[in-house]
C-alpha atoms as a PDB file:
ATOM      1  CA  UNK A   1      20.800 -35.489   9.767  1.00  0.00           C
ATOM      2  CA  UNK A   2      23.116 -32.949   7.828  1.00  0.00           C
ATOM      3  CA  UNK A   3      22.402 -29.206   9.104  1.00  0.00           C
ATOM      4  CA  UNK A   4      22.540 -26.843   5.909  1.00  0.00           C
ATOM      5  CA  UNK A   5      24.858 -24.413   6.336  1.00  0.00           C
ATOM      6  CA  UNK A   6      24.077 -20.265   7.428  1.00  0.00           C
ATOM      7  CA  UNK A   7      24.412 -19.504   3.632  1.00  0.00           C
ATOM      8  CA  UNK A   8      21.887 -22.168   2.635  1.00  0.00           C
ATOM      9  CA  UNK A   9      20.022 -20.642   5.064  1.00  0.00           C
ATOM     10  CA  UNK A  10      20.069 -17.592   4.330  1.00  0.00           C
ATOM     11  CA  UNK A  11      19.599 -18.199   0.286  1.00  0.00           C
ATOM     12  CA  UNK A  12      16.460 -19.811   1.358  1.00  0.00           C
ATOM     13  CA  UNK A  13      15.244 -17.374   3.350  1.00  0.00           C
ATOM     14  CA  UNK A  14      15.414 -14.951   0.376  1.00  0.00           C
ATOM     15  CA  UNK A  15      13.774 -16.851  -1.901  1.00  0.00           C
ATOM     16  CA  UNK A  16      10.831 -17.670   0.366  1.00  0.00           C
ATOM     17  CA  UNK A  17      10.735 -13.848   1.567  1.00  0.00           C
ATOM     18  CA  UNK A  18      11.381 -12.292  -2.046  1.00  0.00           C
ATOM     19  CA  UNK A  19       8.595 -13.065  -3.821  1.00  0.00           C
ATOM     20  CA  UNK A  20       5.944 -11.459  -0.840  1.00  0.00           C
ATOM     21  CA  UNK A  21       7.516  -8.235  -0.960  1.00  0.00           C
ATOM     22  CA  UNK A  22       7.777  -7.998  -4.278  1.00  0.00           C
ATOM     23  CA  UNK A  23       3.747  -8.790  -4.428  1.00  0.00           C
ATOM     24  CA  UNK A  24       3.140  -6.363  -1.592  1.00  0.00           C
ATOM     25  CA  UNK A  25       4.709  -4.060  -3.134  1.00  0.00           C
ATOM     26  CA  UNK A  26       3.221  -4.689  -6.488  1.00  0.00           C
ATOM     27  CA  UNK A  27      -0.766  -4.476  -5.025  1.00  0.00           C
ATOM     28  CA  UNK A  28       0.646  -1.236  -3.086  1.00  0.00           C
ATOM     29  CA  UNK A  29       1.417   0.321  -6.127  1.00  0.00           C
ATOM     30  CA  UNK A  30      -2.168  -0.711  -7.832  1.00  0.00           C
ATOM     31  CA  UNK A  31      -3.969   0.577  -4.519  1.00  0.00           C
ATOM     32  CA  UNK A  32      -2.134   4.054  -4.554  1.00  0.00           C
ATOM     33  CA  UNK A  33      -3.172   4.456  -8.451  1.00  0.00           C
ATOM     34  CA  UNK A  34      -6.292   3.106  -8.749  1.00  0.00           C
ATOM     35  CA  UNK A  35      -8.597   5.772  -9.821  1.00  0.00           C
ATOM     36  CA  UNK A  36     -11.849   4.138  -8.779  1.00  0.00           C
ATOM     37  CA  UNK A  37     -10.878   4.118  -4.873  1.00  0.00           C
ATOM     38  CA  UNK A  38     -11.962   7.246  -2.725  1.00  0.00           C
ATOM     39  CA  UNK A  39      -9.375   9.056   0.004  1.00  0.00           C
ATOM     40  CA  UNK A  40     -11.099   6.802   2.793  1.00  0.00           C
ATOM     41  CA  UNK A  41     -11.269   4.151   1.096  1.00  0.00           C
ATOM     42  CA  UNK A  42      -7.499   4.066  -0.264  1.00  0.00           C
ATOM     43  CA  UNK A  43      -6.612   5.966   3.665  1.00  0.00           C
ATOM     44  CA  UNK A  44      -8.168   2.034   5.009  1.00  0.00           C
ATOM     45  CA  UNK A  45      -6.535  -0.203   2.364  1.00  0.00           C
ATOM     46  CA  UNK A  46      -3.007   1.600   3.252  1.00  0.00           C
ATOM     47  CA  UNK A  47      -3.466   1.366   6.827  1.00  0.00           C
ATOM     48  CA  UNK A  48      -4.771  -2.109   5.759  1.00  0.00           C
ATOM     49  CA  UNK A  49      -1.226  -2.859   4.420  1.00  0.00           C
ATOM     50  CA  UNK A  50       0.745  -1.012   6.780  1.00  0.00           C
ATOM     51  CA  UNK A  51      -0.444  -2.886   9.772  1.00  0.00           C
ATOM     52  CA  UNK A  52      -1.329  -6.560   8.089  1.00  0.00           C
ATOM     53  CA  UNK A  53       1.516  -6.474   5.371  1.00  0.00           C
ATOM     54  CA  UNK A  54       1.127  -8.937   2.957  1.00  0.00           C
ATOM     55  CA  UNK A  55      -2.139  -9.857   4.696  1.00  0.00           C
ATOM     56  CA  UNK A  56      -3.273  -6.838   3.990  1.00  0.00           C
ATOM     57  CA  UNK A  57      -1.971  -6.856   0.025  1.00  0.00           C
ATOM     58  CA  UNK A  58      -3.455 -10.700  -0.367  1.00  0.00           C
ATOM     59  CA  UNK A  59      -6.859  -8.973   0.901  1.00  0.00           C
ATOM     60  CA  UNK A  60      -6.737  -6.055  -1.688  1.00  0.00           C
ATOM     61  CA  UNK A  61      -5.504  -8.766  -4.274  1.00  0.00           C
ATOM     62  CA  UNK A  62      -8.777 -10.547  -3.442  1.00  0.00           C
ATOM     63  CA  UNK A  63     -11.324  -8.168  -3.145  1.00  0.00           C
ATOM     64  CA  UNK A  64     -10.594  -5.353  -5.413  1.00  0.00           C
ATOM     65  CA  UNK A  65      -7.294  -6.519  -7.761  1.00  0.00           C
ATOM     66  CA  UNK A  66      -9.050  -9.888  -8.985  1.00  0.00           C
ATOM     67  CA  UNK A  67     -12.561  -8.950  -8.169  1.00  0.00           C
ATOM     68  CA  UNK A  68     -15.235 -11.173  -7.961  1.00  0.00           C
ATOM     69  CA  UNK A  69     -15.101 -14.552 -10.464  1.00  0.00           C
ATOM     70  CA  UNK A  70     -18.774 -15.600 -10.631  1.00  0.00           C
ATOM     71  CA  UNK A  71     -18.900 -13.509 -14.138  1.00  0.00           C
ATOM     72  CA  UNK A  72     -15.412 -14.168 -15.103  1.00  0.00           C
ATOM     73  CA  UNK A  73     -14.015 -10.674 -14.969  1.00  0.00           C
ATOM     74  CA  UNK A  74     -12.631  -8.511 -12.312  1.00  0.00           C
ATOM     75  CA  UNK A  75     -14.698  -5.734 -10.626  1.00  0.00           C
ATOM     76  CA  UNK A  76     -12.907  -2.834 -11.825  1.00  0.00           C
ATOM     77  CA  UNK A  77     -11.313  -3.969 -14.983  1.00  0.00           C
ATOM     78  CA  UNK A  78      -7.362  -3.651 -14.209  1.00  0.00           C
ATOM     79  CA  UNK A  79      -6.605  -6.886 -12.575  1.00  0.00           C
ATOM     80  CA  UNK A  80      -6.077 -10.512 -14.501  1.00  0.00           C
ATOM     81  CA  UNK A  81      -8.659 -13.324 -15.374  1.00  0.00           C
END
């Protein structure tokens, strides 16, 4: 079996690891401006994301970004259908 080679690698690596810190940081930035979450509540999603990552950002995502789907629409009308 042929080994890829360190830059093969490496260009793989990015291109898995890329696109999770680009949605981290994406439902970071909709946590720190959404104006319908209170100082604890925003203080326990960033400590949420701080300690779980993009754990923590696929939980937000869930919960609060999408909301819930049984009526079609999210929660707080700012994420997609």
């Amino acid at each position: 079996m042929i080994r890829p080679g360190p830059l093969v690698q490496s260009v793989l690596v990015f291109l898995l690891v890329a696109p999770l810190i680009v949605f981290w940081a994406w439902m970071l930035d909709d946590m720190l401006q959404n104006p319908l979450l209170t100082r604890n509540a925003r203080t326990a999603w960033l400590a949420a994301f701080l300690a779980l990552n993009v754990f923590g950002a696929a939980g937000y995502y869930m919960i609060l970004y999408r909301g819930p789907r049984n009526y079609g629409g999210p929660r707080n009308g700012r994420g997609l259908r």
